[in-house]
C-alpha atoms as a PDB file:
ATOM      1  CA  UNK A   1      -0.620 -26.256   0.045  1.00  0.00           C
ATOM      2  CA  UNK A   2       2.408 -25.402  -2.053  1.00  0.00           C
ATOM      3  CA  UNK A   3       5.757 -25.415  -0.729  1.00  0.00           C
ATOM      4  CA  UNK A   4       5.491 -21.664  -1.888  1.00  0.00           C
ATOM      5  CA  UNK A   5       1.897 -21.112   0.077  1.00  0.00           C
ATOM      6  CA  UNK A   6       4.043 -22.741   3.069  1.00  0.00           C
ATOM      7  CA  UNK A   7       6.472 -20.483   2.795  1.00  0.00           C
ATOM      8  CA  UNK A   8       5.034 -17.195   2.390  1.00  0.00           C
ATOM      9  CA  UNK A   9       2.262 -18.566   5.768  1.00  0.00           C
ATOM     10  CA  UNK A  10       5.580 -18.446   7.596  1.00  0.00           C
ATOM     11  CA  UNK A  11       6.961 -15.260   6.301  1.00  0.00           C
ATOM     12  CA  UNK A  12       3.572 -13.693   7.648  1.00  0.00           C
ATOM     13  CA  UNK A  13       3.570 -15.565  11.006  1.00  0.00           C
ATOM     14  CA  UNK A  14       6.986 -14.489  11.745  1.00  0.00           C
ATOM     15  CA  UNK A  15       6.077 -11.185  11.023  1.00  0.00           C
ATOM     16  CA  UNK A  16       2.698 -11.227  12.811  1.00  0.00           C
ATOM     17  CA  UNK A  17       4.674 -12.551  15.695  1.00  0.00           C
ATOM     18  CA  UNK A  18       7.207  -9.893  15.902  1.00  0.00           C
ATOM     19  CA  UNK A  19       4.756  -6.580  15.504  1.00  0.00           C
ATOM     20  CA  UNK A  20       2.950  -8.079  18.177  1.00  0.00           C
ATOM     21  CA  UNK A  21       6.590  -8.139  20.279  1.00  0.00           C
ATOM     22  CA  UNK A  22       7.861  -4.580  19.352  1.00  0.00           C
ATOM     23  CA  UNK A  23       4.589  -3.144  20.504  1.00  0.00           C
ATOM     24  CA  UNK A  24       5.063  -5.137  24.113  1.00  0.00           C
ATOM     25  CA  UNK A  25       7.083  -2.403  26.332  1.00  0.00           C
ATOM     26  CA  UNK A  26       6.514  -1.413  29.590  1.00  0.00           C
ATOM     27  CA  UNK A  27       4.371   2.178  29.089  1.00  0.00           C
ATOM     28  CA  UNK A  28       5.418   3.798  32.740  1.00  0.00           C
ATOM     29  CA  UNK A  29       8.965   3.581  31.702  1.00  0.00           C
ATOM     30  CA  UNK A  30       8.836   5.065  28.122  1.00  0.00           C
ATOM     31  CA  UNK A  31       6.457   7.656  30.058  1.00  0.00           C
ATOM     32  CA  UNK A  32       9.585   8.322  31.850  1.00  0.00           C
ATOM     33  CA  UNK A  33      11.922   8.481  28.923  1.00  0.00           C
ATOM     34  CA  UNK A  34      10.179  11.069  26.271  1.00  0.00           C
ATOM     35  CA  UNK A  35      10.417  14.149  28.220  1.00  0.00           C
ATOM     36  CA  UNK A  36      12.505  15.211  25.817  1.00  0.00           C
ATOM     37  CA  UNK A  37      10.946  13.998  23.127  1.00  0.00           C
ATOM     38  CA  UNK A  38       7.766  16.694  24.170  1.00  0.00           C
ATOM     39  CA  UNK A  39      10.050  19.729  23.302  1.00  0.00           C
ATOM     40  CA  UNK A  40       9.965  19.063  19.751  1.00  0.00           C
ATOM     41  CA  UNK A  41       7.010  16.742  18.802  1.00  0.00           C
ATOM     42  CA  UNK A  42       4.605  17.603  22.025  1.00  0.00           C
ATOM     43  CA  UNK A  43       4.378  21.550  20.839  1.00  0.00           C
ATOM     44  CA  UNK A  44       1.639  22.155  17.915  1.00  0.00           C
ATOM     45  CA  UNK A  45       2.766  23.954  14.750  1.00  0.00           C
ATOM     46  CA  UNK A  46       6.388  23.501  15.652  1.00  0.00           C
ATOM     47  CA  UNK A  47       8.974  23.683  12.719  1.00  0.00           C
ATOM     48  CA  UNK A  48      12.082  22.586  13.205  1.00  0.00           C
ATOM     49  CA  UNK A  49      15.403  25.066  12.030  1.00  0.00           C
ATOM     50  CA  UNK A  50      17.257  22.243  10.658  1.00  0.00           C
ATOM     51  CA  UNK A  51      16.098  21.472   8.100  1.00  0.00           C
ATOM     52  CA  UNK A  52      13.269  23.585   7.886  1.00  0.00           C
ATOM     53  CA  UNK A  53       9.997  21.418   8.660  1.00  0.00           C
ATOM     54  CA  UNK A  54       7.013  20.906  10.531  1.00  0.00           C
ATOM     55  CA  UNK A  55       8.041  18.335  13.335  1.00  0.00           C
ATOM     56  CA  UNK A  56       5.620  15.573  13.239  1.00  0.00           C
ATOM     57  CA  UNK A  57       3.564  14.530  16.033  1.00  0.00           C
ATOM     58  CA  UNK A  58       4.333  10.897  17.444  1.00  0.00           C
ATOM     59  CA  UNK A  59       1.796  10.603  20.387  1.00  0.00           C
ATOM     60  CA  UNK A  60      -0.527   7.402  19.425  1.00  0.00           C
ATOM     61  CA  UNK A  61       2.096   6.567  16.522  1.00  0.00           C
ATOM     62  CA  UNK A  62       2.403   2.599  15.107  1.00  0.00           C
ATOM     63  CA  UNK A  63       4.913   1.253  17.956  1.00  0.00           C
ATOM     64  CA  UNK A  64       6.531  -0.443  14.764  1.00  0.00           C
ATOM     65  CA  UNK A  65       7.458   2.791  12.974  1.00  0.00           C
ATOM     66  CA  UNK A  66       8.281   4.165  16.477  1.00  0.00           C
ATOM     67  CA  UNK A  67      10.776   1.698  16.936  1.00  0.00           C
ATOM     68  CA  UNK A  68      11.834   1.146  13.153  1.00  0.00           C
ATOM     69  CA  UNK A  69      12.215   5.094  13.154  1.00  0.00           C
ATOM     70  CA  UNK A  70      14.429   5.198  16.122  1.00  0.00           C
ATOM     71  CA  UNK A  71      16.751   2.197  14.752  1.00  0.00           C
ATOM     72  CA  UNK A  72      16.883   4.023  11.832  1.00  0.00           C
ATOM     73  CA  UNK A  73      18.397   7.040  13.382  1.00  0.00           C
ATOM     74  CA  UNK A  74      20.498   4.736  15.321  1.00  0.00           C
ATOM     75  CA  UNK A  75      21.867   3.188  12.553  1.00  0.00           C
ATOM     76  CA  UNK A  76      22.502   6.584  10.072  1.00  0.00           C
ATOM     77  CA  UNK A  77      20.027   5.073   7.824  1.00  0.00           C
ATOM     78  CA  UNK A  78      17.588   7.832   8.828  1.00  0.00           C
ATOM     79  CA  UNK A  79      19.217  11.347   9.192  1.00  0.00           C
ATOM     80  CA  UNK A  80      18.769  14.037  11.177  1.00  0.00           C
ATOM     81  CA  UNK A  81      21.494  15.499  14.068  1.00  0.00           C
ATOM     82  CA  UNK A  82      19.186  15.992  16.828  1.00  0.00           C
ATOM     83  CA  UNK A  83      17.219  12.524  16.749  1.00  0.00           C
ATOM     84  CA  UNK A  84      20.581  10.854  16.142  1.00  0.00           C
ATOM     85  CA  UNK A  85      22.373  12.040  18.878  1.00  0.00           C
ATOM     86  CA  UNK A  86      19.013  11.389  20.847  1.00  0.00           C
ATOM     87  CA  UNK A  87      18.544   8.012  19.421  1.00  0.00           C
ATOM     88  CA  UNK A  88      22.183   7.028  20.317  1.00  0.00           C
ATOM     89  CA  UNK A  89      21.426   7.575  24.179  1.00  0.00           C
ATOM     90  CA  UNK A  90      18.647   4.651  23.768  1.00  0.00           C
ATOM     91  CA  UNK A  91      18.554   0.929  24.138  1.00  0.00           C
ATOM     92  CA  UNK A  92      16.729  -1.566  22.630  1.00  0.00           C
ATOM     93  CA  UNK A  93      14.294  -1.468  25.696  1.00  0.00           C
ATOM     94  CA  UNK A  94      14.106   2.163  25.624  1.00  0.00           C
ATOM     95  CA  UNK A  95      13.086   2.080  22.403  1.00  0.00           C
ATOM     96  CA  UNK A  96      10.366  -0.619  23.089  1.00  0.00           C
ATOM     97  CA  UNK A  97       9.178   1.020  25.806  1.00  0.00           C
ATOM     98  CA  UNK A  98       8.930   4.354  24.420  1.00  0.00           C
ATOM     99  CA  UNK A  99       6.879   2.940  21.201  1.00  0.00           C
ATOM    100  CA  UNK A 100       4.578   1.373  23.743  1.00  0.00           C
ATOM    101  CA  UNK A 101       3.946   4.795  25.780  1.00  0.00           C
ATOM    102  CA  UNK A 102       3.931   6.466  22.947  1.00  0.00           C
ATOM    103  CA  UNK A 103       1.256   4.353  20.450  1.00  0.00           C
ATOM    104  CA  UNK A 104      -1.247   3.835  23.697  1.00  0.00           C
ATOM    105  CA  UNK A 105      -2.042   7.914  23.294  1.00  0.00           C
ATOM    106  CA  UNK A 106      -4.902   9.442  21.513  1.00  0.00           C
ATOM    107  CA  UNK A 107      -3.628  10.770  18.358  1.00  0.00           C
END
């Protein structure tokens, strides 16, 4: 193999290795931790007043977009008031455990 091919085997592995972390979160907790997040993406056809869009369903969701999504908002590189301010009140094992709860449902 080529010091390139080597390289690039361990860029996947790493990142093999870490989807395969962020989706490991304990599920009863995150159960316990999106009752808020039902209000907006639990109720079907729901549009959200600012700004004006249909609010998009997350049960049974990619835990990695879950929990990129979430550190977005955390960060400001994602905005939006409401998931901000709710992102904010979550740690990292929150967040891991809610992206676990949230990608074992049916979609």
């Amino acid at each position: 193999m080529t010091r390139l091919q080597l390289i690039g085997l361990a860029a996947a592995m790493a990142l093999f290795a870490t989807l395969g972390a962020h989706a490991e979160g304990d599920k009863a907790a995150g159960r316990k931790l999106i009752y808020t997040c039902a209000g907006c993406h639990g109720v079907p056809g729901y549009t959200n007043a600012y700004p004006q869009y249909p609010v998009p369903k997350i049960a049974g969701q990619n835990a990695q977009y879950i929990v990129n999504a979430l550190h977005g908002y955390q960060s400001g590189d994602r905005k939006h008031p409401t998931m901000g301010a709710q992102a904010q009140s979550l740690s990292d094992t929150d967040i891991q455990n809610i992206a676990a709860y949230l990608s074992s449902l049916a979609k």
